[in-house]
PDB file of N, CA and C in Angstrom:
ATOM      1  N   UNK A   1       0.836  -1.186   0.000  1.00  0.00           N
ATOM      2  CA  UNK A   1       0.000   0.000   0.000  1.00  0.00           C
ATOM      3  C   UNK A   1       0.879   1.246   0.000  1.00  0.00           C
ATOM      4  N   UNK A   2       0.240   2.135  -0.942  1.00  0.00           N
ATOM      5  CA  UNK A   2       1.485   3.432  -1.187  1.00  0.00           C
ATOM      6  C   UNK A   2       1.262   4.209   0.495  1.00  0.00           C
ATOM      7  N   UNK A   3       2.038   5.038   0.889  1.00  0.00           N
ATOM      8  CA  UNK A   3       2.066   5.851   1.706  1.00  0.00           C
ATOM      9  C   UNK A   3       1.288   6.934   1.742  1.00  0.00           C
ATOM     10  N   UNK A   4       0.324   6.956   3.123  1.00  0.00           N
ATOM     11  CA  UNK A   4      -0.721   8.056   2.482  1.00  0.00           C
ATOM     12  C   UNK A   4      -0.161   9.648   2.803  1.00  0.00           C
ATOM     13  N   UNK A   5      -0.832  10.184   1.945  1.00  0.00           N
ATOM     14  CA  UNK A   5      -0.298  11.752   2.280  1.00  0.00           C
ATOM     15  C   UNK A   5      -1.172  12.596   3.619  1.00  0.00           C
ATOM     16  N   UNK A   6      -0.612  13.032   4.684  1.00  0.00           N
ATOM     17  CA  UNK A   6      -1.361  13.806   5.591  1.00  0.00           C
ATOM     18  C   UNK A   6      -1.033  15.289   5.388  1.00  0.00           C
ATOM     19  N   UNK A   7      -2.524  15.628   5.306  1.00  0.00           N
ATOM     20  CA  UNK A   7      -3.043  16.938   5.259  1.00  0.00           C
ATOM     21  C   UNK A   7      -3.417  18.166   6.637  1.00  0.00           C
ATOM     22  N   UNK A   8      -3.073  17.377   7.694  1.00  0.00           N
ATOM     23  CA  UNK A   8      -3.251  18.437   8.687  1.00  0.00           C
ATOM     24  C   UNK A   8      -1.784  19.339   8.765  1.00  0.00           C
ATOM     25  N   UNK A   9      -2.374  20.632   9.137  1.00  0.00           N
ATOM     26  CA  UNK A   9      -1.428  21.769   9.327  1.00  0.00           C
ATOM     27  C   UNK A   9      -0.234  21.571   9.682  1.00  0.00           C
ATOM     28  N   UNK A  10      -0.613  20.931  11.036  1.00  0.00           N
ATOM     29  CA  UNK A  10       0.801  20.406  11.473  1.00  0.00           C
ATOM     30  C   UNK A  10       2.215  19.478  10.601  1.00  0.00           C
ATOM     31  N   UNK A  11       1.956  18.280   9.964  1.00  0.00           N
ATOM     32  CA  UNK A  11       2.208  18.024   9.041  1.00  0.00           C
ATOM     33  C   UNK A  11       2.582  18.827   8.181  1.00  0.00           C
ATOM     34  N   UNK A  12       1.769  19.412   7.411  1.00  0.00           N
ATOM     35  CA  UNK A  12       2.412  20.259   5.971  1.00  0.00           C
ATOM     36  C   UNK A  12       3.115  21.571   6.501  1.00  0.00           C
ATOM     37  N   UNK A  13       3.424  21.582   7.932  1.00  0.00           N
ATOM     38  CA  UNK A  13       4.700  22.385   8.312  1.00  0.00           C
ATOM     39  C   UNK A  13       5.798  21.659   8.355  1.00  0.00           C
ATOM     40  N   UNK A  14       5.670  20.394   8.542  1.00  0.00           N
ATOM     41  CA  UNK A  14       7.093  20.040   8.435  1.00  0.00           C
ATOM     42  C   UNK A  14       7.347  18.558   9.456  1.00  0.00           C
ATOM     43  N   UNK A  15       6.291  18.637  10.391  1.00  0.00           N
ATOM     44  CA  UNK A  15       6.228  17.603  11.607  1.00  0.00           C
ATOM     45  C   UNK A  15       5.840  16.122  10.906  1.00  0.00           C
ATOM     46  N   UNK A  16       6.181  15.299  10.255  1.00  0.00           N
ATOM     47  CA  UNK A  16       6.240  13.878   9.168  1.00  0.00           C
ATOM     48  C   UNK A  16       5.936  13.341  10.589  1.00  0.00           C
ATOM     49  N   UNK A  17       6.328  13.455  12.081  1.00  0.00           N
ATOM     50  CA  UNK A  17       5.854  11.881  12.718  1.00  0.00           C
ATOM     51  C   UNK A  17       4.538  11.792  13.726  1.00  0.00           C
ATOM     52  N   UNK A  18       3.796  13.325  12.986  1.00  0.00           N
ATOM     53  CA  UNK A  18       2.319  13.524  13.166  1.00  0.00           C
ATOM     54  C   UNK A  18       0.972  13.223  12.225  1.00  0.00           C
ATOM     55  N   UNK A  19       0.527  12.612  12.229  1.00  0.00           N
ATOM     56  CA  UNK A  19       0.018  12.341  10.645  1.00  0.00           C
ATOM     57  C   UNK A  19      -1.706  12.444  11.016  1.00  0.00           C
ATOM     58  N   UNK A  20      -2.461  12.137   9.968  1.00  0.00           N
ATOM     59  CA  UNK A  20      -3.866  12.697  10.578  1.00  0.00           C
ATOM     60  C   UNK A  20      -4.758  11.800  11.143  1.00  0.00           C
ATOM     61  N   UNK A  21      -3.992  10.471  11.812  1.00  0.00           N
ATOM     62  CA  UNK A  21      -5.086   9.796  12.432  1.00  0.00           C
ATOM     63  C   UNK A  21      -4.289  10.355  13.983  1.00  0.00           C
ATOM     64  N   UNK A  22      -3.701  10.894  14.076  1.00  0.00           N
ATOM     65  CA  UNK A  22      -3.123  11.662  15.375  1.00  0.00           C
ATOM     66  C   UNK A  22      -4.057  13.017  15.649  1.00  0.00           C
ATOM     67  N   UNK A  23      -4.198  13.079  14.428  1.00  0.00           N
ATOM     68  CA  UNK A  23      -4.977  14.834  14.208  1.00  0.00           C
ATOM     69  C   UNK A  23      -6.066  14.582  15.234  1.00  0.00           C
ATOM     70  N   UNK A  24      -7.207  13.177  13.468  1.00  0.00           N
ATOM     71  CA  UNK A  24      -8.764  12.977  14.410  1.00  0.00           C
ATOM     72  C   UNK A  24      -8.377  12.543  15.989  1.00  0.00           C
ATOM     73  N   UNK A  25      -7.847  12.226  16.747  1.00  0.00           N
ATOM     74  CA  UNK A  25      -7.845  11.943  17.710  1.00  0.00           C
ATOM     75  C   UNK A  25      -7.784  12.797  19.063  1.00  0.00           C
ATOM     76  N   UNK A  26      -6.674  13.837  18.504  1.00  0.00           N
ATOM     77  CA  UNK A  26      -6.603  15.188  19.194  1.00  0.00           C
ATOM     78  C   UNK A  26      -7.873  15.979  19.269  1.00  0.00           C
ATOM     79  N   UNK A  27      -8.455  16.518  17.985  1.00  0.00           N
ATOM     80  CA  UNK A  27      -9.257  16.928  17.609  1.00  0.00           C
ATOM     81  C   UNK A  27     -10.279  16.544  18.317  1.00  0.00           C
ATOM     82  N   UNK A  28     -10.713  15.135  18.245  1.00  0.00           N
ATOM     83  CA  UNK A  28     -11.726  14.680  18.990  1.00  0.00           C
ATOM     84  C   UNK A  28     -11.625  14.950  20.572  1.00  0.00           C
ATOM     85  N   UNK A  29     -10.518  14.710  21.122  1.00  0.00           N
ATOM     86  CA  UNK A  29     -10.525  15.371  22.381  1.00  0.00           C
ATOM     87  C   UNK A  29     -10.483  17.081  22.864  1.00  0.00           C
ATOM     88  N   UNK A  30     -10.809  17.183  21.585  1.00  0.00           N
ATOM     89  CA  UNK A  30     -11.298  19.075  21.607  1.00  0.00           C
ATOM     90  C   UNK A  30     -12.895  19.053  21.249  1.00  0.00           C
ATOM     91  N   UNK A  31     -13.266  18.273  20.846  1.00  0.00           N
ATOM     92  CA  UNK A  31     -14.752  18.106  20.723  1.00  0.00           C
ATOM     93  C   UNK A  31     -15.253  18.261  19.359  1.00  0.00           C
ATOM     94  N   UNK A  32     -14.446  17.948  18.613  1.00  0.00           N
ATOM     95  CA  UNK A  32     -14.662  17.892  17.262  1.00  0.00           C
ATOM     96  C   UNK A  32     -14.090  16.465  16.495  1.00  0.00           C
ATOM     97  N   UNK A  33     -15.567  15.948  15.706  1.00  0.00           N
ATOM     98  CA  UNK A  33     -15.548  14.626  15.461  1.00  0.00           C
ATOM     99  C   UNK A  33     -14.672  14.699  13.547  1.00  0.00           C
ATOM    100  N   UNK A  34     -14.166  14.175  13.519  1.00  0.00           N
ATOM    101  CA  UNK A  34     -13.618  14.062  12.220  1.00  0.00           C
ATOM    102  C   UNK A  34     -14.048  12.691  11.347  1.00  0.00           C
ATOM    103  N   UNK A  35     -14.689  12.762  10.811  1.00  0.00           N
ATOM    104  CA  UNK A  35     -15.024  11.615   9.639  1.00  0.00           C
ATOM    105  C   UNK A  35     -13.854  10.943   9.378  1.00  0.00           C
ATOM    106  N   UNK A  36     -14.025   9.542   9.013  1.00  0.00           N
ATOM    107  CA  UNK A  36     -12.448   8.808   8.811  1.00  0.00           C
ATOM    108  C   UNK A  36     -12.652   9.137   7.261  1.00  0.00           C
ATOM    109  N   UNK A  37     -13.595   9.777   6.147  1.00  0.00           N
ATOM    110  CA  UNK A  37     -13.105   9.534   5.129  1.00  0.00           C
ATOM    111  C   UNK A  37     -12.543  10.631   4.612  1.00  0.00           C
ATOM    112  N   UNK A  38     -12.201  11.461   5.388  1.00  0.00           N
ATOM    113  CA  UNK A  38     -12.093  12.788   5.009  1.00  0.00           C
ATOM    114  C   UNK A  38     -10.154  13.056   5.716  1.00  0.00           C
ATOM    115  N   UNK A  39     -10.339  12.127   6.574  1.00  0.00           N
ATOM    116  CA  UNK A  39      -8.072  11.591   6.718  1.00  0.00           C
ATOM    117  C   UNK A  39      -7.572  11.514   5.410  1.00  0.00           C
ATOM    118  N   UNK A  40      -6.591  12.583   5.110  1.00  0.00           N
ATOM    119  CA  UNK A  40      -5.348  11.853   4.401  1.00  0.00           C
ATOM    120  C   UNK A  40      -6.642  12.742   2.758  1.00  0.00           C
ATOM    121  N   UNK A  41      -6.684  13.876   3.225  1.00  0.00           N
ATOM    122  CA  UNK A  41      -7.496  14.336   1.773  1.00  0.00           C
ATOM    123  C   UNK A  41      -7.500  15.590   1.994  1.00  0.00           C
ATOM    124  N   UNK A  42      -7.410  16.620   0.767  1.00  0.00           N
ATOM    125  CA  UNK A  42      -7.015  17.952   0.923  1.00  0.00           C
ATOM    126  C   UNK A  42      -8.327  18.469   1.648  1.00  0.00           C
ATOM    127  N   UNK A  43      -9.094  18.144   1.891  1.00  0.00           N
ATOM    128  CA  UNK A  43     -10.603  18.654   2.398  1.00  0.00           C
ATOM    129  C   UNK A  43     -10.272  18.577   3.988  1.00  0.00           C
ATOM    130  N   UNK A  44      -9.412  17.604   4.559  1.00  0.00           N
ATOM    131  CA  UNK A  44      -9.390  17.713   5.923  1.00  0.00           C
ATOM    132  C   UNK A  44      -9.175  19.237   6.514  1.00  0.00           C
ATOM    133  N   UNK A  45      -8.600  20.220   6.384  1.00  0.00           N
ATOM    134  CA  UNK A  45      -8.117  21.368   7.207  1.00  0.00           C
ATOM    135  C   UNK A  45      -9.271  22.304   6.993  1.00  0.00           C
ATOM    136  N   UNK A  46     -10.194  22.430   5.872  1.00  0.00           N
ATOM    137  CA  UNK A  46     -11.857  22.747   5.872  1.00  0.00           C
ATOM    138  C   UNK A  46     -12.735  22.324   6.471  1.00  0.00           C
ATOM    139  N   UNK A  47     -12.837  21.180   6.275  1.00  0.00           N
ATOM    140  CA  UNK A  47     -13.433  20.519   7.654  1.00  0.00           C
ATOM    141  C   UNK A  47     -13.462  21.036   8.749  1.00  0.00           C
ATOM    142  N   UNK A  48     -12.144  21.150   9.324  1.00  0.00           N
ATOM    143  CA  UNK A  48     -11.788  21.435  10.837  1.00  0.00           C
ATOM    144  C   UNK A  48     -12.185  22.825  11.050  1.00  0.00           C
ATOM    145  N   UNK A  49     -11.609  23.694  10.207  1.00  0.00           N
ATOM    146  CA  UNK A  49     -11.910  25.080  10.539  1.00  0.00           C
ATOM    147  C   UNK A  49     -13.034  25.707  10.641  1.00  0.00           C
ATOM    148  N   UNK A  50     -13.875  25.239   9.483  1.00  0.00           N
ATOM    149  CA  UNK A  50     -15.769  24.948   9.860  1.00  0.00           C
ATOM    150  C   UNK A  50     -15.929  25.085  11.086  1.00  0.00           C
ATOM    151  N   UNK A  51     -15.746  23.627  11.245  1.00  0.00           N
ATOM    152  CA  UNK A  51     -15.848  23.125  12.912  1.00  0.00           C
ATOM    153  C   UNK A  51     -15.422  23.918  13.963  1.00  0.00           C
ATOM    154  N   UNK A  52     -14.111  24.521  13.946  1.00  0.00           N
ATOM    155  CA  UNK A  52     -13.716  25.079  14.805  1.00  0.00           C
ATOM    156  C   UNK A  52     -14.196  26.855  14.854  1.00  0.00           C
ATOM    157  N   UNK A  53     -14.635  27.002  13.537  1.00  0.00           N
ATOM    158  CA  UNK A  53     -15.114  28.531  13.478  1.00  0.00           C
ATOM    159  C   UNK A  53     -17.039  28.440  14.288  1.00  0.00           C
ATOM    160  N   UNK A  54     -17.384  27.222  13.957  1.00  0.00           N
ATOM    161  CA  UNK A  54     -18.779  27.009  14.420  1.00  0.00           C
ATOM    162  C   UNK A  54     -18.821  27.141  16.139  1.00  0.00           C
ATOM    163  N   UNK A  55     -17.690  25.793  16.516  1.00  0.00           N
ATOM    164  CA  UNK A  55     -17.419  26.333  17.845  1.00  0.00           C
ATOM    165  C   UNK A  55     -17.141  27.047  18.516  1.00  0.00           C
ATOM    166  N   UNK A  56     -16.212  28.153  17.837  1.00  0.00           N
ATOM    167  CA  UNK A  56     -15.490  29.557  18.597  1.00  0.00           C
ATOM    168  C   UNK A  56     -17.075  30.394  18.399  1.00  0.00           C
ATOM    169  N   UNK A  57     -17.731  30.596  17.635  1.00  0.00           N
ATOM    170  CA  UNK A  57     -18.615  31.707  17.789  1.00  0.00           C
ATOM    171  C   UNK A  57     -19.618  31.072  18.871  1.00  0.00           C
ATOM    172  N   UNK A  58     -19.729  30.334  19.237  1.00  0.00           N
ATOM    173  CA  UNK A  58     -20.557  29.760  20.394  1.00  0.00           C
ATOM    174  C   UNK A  58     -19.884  30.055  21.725  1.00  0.00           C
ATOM    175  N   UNK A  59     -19.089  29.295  21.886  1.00  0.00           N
ATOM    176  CA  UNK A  59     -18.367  29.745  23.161  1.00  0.00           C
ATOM    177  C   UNK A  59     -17.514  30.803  23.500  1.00  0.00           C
ATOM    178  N   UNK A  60     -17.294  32.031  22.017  1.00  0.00           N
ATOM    179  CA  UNK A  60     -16.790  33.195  22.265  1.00  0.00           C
ATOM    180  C   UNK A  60     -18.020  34.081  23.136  1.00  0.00           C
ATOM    181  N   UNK A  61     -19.319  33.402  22.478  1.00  0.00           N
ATOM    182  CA  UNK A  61     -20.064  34.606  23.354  1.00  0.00           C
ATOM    183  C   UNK A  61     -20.661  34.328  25.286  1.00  0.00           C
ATOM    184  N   UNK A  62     -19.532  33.388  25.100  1.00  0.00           N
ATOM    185  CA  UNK A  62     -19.685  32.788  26.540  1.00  0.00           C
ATOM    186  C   UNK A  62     -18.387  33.345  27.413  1.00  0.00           C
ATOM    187  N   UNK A  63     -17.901  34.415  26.568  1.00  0.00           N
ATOM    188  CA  UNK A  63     -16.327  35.052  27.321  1.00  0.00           C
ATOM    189  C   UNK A  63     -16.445  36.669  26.857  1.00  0.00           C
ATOM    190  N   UNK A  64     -15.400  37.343  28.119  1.00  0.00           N
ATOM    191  CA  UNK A  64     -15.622  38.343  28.004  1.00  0.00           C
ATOM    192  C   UNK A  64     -14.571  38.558  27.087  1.00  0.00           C
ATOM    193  N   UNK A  65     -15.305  40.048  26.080  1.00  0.00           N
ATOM    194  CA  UNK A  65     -14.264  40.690  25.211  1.00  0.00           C
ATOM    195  C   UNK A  65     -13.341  41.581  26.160  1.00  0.00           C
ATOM    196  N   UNK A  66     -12.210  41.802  25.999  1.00  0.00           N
ATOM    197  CA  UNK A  66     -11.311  42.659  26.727  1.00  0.00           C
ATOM    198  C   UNK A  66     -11.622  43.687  26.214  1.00  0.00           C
ATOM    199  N   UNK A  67     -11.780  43.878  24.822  1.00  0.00           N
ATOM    200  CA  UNK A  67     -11.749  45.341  24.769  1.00  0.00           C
ATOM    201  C   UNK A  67     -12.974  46.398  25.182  1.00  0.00           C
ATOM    202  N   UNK A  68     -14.165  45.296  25.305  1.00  0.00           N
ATOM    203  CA  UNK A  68     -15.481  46.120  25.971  1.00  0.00           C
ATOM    204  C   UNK A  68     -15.949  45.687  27.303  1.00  0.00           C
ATOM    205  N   UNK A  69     -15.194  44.565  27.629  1.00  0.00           N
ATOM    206  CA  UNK A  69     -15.614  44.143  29.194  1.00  0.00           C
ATOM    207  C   UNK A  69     -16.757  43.268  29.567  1.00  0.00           C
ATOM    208  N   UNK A  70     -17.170  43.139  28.323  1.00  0.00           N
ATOM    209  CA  UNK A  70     -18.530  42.329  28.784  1.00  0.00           C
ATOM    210  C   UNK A  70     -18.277  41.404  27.452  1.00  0.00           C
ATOM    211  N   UNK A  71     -19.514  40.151  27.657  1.00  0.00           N
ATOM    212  CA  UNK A  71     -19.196  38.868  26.866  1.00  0.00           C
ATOM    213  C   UNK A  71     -19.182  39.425  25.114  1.00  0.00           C
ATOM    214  N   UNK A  72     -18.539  38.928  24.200  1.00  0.00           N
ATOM    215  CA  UNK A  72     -18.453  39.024  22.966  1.00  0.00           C
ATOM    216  C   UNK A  72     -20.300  38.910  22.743  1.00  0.00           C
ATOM    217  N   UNK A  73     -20.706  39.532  21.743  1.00  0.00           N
ATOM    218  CA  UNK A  73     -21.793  39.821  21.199  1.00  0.00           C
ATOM    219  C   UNK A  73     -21.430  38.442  19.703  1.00  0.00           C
ATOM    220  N   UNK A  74     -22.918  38.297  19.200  1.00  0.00           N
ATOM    221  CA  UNK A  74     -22.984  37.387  18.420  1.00  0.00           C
ATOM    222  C   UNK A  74     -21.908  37.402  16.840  1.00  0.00           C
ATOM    223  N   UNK A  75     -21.978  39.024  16.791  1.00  0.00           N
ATOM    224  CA  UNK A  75     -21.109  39.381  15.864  1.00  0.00           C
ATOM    225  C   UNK A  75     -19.859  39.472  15.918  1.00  0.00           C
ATOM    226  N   UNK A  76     -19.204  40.022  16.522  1.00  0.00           N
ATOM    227  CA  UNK A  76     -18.406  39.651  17.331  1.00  0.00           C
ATOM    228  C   UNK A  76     -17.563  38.881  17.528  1.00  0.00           C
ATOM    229  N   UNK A  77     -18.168  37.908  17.386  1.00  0.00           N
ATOM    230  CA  UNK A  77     -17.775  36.428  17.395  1.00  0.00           C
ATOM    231  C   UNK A  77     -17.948  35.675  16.516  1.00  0.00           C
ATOM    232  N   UNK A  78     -18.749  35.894  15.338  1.00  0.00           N
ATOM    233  CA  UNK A  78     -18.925  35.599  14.135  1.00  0.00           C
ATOM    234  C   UNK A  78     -18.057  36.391  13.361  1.00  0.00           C
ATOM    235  N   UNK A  79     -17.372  37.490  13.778  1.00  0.00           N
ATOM    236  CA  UNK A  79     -16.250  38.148  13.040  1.00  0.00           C
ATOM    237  C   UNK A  79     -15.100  37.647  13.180  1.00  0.00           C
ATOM    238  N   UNK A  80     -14.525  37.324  14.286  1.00  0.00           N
ATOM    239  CA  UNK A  80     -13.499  36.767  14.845  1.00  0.00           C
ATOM    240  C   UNK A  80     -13.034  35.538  14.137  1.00  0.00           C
ATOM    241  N   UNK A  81     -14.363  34.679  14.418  1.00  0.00           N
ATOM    242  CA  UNK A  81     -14.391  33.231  13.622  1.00  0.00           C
ATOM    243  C   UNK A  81     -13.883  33.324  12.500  1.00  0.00           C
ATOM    244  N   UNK A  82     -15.041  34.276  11.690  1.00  0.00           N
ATOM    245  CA  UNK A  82     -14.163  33.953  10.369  1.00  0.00           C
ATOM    246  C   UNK A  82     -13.170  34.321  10.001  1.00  0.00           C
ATOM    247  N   UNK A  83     -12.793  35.827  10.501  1.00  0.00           N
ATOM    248  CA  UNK A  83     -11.164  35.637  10.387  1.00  0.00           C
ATOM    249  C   UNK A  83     -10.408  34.487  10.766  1.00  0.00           C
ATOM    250  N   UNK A  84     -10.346  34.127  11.875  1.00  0.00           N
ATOM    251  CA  UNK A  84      -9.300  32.580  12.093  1.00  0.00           C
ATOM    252  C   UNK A  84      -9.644  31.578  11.583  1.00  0.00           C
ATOM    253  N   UNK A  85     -11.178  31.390  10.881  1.00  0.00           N
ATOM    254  CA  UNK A  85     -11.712  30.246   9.390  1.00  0.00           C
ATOM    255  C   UNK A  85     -10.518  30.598   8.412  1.00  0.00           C
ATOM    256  N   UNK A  86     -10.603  32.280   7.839  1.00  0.00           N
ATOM    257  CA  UNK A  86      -9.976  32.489   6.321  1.00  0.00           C
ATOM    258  C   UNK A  86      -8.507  31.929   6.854  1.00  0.00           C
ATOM    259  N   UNK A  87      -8.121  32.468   7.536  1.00  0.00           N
ATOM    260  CA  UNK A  87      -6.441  32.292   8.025  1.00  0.00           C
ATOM    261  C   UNK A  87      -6.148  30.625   8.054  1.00  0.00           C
ATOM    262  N   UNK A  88      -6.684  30.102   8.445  1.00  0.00           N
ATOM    263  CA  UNK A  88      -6.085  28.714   8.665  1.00  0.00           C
ATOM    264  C   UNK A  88      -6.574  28.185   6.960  1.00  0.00           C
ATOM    265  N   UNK A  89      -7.647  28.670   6.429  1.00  0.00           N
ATOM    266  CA  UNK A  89      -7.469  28.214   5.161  1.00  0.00           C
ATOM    267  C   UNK A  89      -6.549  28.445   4.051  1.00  0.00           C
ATOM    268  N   UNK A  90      -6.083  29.633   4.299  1.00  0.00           N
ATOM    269  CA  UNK A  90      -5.222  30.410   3.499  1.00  0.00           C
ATOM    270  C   UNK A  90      -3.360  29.671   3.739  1.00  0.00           C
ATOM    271  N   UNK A  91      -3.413  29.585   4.952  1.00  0.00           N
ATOM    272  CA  UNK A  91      -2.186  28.752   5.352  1.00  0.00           C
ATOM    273  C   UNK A  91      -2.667  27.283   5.202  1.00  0.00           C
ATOM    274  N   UNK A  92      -3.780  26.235   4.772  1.00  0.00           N
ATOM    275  CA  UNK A  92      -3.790  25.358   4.102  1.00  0.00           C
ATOM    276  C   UNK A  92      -3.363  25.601   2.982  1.00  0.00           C
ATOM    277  N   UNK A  93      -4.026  26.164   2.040  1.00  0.00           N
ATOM    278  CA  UNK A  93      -3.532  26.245   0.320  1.00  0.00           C
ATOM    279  C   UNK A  93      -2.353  26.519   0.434  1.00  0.00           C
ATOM    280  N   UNK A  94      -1.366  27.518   1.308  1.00  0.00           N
ATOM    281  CA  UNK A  94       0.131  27.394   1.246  1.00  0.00           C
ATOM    282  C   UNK A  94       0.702  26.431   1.395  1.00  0.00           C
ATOM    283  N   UNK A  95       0.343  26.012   2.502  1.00  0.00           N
ATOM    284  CA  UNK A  95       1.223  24.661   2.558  1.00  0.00           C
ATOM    285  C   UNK A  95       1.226  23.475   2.128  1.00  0.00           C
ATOM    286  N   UNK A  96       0.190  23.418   1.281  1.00  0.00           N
ATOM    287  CA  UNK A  96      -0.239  22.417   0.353  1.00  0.00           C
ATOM    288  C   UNK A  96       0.273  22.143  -1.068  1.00  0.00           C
ATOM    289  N   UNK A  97       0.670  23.339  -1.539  1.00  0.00           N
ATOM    290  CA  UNK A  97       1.443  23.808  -2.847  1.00  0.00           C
ATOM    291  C   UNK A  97       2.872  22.429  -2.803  1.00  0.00           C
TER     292      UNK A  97
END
């Protein structure tokens, strides 16, 4: 069987003895379930960031913003998200090249 290629971040920085059934596993102990068919495929780091942008706007508005003192507002946190969605996608397609 050829060697599969892993697509998590970590990996396509440079870390070869992390691979993405290490990922789903981590991941899952962050509370995010990863499909096994979606390991080892350029779609994995979309996936996650989804996931992780879905989760941050939920539990951002469960924390206070520093800069206004009181909990992040829905937007807020839906702004935030997607900035750190685009960013981790944008550093997928780089490091994927």
């Amino acid at each position: 069987m050829a060697e599969q290629k892993s697509y998590n971040l970590r990996t396509l920085r440079g870390d070869e003895s992390y691979d993405d059934n290490m990922f789903q596993q981590d991941m899952k102990e962050s509370g995010i379930n990863i499909p096994d068919d979606l390991l080892y495929t350029p779609e994995l780091n979309q996936y996650v960031a989804a996931k992780m942008r879905d989760k941050n706007i939920t539990e951002m508005q469960t924390t206070v913003n520093p800069e206004t003192g009181v909990n992040f507002t829905e937007e807020e946190a839906k702004s935030f998200a997607e900035e750190t969605y685009n960013n981790v996608i944008e550093k997928s397609k780089a490091f994927s090249k």
